[in-house]
C-alpha atoms as a PDB file:
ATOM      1  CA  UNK A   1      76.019 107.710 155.338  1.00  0.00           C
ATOM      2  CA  UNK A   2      77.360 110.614 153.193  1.00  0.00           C
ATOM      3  CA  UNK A   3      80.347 110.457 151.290  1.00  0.00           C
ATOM      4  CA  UNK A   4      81.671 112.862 153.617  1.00  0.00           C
ATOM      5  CA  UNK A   5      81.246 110.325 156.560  1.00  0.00           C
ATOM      6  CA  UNK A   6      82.194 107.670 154.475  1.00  0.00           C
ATOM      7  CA  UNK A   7      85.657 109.419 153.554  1.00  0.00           C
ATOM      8  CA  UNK A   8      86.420 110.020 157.539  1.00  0.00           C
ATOM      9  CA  UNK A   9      85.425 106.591 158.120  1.00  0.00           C
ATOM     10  CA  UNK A  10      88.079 105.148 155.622  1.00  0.00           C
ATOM     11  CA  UNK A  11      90.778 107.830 157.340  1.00  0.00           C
ATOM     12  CA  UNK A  12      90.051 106.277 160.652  1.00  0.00           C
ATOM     13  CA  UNK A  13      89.920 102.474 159.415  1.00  0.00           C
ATOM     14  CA  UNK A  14      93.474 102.762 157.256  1.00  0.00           C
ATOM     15  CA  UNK A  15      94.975 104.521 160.060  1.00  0.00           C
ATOM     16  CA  UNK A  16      94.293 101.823 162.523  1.00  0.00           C
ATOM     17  CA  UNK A  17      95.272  99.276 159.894  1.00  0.00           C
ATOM     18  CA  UNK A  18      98.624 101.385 158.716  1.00  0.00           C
ATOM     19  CA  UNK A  19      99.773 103.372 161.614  1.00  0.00           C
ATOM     20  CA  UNK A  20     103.050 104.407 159.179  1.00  0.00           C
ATOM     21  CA  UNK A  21     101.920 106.566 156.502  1.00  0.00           C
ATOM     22  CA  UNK A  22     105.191 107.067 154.861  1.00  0.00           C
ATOM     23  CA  UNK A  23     106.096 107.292 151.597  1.00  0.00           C
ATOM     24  CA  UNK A  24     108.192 104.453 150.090  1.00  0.00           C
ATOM     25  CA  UNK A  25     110.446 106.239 148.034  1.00  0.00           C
ATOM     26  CA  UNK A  26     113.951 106.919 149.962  1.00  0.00           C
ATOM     27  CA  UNK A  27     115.166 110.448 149.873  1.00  0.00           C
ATOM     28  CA  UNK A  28     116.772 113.212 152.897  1.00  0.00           C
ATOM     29  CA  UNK A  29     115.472 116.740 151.622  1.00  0.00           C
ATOM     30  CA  UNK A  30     113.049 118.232 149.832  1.00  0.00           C
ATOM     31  CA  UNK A  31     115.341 118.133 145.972  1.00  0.00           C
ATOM     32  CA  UNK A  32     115.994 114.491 146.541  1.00  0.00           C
ATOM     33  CA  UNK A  33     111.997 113.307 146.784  1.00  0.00           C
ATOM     34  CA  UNK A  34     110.924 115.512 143.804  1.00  0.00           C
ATOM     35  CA  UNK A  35     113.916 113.785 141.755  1.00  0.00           C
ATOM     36  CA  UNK A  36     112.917 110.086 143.368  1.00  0.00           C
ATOM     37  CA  UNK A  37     108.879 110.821 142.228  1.00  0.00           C
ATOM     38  CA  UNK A  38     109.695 112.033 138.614  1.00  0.00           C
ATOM     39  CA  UNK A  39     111.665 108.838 138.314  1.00  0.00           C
ATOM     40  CA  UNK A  40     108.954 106.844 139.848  1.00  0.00           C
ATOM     41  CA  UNK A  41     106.445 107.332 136.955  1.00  0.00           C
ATOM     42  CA  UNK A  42     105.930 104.224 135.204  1.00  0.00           C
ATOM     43  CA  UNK A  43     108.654 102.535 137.309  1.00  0.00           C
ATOM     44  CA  UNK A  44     108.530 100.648 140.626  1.00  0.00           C
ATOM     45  CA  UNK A  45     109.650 102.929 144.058  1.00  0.00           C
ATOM     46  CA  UNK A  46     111.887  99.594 144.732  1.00  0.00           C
ATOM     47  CA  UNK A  47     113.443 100.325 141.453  1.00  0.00           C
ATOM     48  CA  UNK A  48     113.948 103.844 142.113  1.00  0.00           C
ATOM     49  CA  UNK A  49     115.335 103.537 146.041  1.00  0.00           C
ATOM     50  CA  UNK A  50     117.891 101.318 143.952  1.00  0.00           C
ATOM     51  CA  UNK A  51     118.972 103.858 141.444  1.00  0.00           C
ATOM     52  CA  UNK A  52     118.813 107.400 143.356  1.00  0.00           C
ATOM     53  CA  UNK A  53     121.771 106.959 145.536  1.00  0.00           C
ATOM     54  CA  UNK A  54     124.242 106.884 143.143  1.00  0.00           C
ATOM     55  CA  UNK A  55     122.582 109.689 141.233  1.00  0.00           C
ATOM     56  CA  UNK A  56     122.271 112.000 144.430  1.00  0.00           C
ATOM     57  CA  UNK A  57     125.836 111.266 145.205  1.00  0.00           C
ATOM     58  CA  UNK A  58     127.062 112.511 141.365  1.00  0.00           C
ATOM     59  CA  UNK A  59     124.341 115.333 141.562  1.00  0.00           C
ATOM     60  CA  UNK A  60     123.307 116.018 145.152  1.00  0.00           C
ATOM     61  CA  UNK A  61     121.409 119.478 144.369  1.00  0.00           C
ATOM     62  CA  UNK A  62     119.639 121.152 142.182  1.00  0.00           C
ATOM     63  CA  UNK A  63     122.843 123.435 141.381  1.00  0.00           C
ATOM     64  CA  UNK A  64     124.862 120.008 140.303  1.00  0.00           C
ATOM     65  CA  UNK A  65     122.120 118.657 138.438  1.00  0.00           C
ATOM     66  CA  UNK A  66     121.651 122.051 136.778  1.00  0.00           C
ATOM     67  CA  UNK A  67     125.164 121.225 135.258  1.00  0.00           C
ATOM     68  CA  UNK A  68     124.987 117.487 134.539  1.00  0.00           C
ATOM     69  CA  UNK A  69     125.879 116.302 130.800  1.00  0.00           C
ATOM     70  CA  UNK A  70     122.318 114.440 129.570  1.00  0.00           C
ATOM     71  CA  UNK A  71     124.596 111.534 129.178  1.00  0.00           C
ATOM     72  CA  UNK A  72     125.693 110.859 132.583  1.00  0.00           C
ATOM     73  CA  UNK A  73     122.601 111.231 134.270  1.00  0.00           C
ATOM     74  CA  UNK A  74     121.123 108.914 131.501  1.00  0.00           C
ATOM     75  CA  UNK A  75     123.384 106.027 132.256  1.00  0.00           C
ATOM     76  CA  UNK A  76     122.433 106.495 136.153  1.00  0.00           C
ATOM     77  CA  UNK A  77     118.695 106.358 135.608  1.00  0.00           C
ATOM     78  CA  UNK A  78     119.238 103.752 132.615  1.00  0.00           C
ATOM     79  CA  UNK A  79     117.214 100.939 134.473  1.00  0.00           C
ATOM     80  CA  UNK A  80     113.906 103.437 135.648  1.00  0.00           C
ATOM     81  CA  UNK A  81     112.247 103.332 131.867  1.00  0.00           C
ATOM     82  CA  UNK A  82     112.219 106.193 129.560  1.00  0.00           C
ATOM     83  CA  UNK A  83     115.660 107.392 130.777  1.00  0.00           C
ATOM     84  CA  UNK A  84     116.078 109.908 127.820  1.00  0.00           C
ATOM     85  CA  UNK A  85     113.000 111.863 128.863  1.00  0.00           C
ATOM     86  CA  UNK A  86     113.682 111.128 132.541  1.00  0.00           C
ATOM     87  CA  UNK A  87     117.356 112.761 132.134  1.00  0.00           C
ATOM     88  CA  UNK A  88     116.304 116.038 130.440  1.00  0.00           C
ATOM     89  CA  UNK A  89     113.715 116.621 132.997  1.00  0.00           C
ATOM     90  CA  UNK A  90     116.127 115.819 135.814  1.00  0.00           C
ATOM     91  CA  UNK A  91     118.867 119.003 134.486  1.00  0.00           C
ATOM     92  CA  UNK A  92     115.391 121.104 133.788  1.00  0.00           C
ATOM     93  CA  UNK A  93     114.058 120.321 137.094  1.00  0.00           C
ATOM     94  CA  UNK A  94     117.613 121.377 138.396  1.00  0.00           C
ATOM     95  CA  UNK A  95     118.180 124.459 136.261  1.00  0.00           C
ATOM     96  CA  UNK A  96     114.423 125.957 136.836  1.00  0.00           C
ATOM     97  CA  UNK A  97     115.131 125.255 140.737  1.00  0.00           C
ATOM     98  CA  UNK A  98     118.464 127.453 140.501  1.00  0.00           C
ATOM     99  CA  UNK A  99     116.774 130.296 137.980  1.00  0.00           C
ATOM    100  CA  UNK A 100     113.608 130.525 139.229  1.00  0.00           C
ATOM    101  CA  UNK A 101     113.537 129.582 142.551  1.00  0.00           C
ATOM    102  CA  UNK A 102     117.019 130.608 144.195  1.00  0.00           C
ATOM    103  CA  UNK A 103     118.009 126.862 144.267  1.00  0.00           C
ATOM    104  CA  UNK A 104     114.915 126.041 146.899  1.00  0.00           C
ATOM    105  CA  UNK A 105     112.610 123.443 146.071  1.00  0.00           C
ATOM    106  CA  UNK A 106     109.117 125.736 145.577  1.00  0.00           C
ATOM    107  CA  UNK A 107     106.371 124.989 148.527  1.00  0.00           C
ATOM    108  CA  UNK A 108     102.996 125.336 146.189  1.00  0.00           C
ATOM    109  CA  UNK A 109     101.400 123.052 143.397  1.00  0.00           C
ATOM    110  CA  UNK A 110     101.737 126.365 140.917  1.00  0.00           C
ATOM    111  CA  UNK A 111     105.492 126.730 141.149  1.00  0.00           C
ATOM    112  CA  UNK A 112     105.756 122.885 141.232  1.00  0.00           C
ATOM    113  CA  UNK A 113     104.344 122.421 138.208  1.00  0.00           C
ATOM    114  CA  UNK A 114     106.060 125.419 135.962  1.00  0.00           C
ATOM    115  CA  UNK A 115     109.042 122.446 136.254  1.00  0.00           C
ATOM    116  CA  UNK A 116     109.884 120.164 133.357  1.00  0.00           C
ATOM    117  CA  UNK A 117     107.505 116.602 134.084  1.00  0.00           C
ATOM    118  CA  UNK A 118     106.559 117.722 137.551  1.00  0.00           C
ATOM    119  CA  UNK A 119     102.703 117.281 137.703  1.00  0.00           C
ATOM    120  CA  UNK A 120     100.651 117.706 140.145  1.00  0.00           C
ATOM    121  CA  UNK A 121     100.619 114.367 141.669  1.00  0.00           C
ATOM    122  CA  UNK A 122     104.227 114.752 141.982  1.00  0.00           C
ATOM    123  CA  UNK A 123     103.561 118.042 143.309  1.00  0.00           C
ATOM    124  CA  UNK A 124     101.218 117.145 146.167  1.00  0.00           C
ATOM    125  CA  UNK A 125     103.231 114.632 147.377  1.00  0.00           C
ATOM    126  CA  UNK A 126     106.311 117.130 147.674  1.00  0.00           C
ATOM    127  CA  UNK A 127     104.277 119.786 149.019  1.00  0.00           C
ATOM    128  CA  UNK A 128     102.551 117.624 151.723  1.00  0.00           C
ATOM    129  CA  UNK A 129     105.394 115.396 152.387  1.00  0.00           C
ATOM    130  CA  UNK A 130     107.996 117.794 152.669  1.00  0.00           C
ATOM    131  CA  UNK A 131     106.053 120.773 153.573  1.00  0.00           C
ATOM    132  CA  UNK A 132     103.404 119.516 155.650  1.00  0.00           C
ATOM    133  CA  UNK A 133     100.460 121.274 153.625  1.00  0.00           C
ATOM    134  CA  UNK A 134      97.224 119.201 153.024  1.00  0.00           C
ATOM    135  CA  UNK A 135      97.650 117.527 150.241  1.00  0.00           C
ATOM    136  CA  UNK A 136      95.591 114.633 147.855  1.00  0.00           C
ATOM    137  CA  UNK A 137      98.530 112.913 145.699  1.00  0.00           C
ATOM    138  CA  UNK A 138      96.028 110.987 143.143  1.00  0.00           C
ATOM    139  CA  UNK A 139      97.975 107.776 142.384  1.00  0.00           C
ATOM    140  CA  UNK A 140      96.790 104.702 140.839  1.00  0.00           C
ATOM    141  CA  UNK A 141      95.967 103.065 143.658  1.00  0.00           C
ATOM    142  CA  UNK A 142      94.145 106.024 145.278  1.00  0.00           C
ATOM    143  CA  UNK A 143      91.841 106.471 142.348  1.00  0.00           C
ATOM    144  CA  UNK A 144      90.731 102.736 141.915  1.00  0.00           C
ATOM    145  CA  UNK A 145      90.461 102.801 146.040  1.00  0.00           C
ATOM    146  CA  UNK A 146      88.013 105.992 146.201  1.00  0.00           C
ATOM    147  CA  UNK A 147      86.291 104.804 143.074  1.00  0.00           C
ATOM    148  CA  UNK A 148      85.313 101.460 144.707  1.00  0.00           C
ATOM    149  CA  UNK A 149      84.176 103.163 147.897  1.00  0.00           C
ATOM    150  CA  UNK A 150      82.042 105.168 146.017  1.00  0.00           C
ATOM    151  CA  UNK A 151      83.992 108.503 146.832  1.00  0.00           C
ATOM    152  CA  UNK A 152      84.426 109.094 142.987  1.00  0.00           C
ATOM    153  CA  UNK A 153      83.288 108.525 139.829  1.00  0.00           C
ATOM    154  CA  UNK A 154      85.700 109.154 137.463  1.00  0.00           C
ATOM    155  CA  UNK A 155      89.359 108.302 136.952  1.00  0.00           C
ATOM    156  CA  UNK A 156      90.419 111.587 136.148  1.00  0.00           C
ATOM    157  CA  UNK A 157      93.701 112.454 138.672  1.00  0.00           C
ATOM    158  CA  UNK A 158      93.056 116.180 138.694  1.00  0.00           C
ATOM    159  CA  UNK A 159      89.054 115.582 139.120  1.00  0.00           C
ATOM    160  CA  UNK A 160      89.551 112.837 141.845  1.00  0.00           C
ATOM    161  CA  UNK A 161      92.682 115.219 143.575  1.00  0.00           C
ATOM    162  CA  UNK A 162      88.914 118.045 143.611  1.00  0.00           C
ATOM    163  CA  UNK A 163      86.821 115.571 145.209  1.00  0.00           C
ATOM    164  CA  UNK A 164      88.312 114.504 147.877  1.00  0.00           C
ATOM    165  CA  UNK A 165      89.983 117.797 148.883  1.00  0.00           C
ATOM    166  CA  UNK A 166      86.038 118.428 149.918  1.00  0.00           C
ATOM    167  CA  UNK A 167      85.691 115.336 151.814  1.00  0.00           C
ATOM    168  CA  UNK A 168      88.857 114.537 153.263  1.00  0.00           C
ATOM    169  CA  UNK A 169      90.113 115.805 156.913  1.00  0.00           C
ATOM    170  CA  UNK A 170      92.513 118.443 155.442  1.00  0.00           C
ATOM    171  CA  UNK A 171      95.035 117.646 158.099  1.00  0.00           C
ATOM    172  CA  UNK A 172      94.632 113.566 157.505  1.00  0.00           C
ATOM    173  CA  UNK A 173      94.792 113.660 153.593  1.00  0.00           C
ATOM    174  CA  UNK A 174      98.348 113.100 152.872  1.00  0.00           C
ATOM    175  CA  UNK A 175      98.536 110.380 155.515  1.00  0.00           C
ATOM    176  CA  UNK A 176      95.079 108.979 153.658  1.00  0.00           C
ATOM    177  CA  UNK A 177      97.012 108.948 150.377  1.00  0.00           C
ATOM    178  CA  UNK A 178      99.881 106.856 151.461  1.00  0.00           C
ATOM    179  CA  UNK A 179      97.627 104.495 153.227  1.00  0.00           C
ATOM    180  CA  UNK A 180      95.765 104.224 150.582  1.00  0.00           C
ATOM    181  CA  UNK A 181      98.366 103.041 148.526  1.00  0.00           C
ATOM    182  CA  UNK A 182      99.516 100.099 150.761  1.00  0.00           C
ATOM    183  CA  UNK A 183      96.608  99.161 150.783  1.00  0.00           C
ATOM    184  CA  UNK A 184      95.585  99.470 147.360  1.00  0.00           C
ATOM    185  CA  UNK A 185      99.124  97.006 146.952  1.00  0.00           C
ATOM    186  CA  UNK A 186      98.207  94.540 149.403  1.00  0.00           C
ATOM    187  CA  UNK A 187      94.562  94.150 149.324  1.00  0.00           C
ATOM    188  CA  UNK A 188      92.435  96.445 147.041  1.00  0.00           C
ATOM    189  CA  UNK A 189      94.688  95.556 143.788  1.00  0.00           C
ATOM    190  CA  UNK A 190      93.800  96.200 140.509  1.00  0.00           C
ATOM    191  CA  UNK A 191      93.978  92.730 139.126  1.00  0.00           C
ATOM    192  CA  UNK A 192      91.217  91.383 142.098  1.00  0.00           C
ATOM    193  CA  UNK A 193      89.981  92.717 145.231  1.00  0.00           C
ATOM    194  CA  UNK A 194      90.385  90.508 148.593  1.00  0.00           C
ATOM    195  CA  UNK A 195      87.162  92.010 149.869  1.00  0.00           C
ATOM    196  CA  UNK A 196      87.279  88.410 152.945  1.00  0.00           C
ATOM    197  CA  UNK A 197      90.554  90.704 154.033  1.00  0.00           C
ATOM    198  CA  UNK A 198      89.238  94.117 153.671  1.00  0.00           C
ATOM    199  CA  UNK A 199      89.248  96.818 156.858  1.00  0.00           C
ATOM    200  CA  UNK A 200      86.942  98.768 154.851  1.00  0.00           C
ATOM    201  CA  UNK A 201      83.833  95.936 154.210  1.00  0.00           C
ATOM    202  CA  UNK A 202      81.906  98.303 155.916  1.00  0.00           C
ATOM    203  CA  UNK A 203      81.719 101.531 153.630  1.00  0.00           C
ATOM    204  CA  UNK A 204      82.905  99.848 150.353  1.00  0.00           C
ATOM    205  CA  UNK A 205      80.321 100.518 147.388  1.00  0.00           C
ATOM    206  CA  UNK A 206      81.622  97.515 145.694  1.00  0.00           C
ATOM    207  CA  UNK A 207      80.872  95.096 148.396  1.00  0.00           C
ATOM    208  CA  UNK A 208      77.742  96.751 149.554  1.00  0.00           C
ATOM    209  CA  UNK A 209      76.038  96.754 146.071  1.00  0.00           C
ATOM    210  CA  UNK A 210      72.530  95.520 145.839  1.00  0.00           C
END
C-alpha cells in the first residue's frame, strides 16, 4: 500500500468512525474563530468556548477590537494563559483586519499570516473552516497521528501541513484534520496509544511493525 492509499484509507475509516468533523471551538463568523484559535494556543478549546463570549460581546468585530484598551481585553482572556501576549495580538489582529483588509477577515494563508500570532495552523483552519478551501491545520494531535501511520516523518507543522497536502483528498482534508483530532483525544493520545480500540489497526505503522 502507498502512503497515498494509506492516507485515503484513514479519510474513509475516521469518517465512518466521526461522521461530525467540526471544530470544537464555538464561534458565528469568520472574526470570531480566528480570535477563539489564537486564544486556543497552549490553552484547552473548553477553556476558550468559556471565555470568548464575554469577549465577543465587549468586542464583537474587528473594528471594536481595533479600539480595545490592552487592559480590558486582558482581564477577559485572564484565564486562557499568556493573556498579555494574547491581548496585544487580539487589538493587532483587529487593527490589521480594519487597515489592511477593509474590516474582512482575509480568505488565504498569506494574508492570514501578515496578522500579529496568526500562523499558519491558525490560518488553515480559518481558511478551510470558514472558507471552505482545502486545507491541512497541523495540530498536535494530527502530527503524532500521521507520524504513527507512517504518513510522516518529522514533527515539523509546516513540513507535515507539505506532506499531506500531496496525499490527502483535497476536498476531505479539513474534515481529516478535525477527525483526526478526536481521535488523537480519545484513542491515539500522546501519553499511550489504545491500539485494542483503534479503527485504523489496519494501516497503522506502529502496530504493523515487524
Amino acid at each position: 500500500m502507498t502512503k497515498k492509499e494509506r492516507a485515503t484509507t484513514a479519510v474513509d475509516l475516521l469518517e465512518a468512525a466521526y461522521p461530525d468533523a467540526i471544530c470544537s471551538l464555538n464561534y458565528s463568523d469568520p472574526f470570531q474563530l480566528l480570535i477563539a484559535t489564537r486564544l486556543s494556543a497552549q490553552c484547552t478549546d473548553a477553556r476558550v468556548n468559556i471565555v470568548t463570549p464575554a469577549l465577543f460581546a465587549a468586542f464583537p468585530t474587528a473594528e471594536a477590537m481595533a479600539q480595545a484598551e490592552v487592559i480590558e481585553v486582558e482581564e477577559l482572556i485572564k484565564t486562557c494563559g499568556l493573556y498579555k501576549t494574547k491581548a496585544r495580538d487580539l487589538i493587532g489582529i483587529g487593527r490589521g483586519i480594519v487597515e489592511n483588509f477593509g474590516g474582512r477577515v482575509p480568505d488565504t494563508i498569506e494574508e492570514l499570516t501578515t496578522l500579529p500570532g496568526v500562523g499558519r495552523k491558525t490560518a488553515n483552519l480559518v481558511v478551510g473552516d470558514v472558507y471552505g478551501k482545502p486545507a491541512v491545520v497541523t495540530d498536535t494531535h494530527l502530527i503524532r497521528l500521521s507520524g504513527r501511520l507512517g504518513l510522516t516523518d518529522t514533527r515539523d507543522p509546516y513540513k507535515v501541513e507539505c506532506e499531506l497536502k500531496k496525499l490527502l483528498p483535497p476536498d476531505r482534508s479539513n474534515d481529516f484534520c478535525h477527525r483526526a483530532v478526536l481521535h488523537g483525544r480519545a484513542v491515539c493520545t500522546a501519553r499511550k496509544a489504545y491500539c485494542e480500540n483503534c479503527v485504523l489497526n489496519e494501516i497503522c505503522k506502529k502496530v504493523n511493525v515487524k
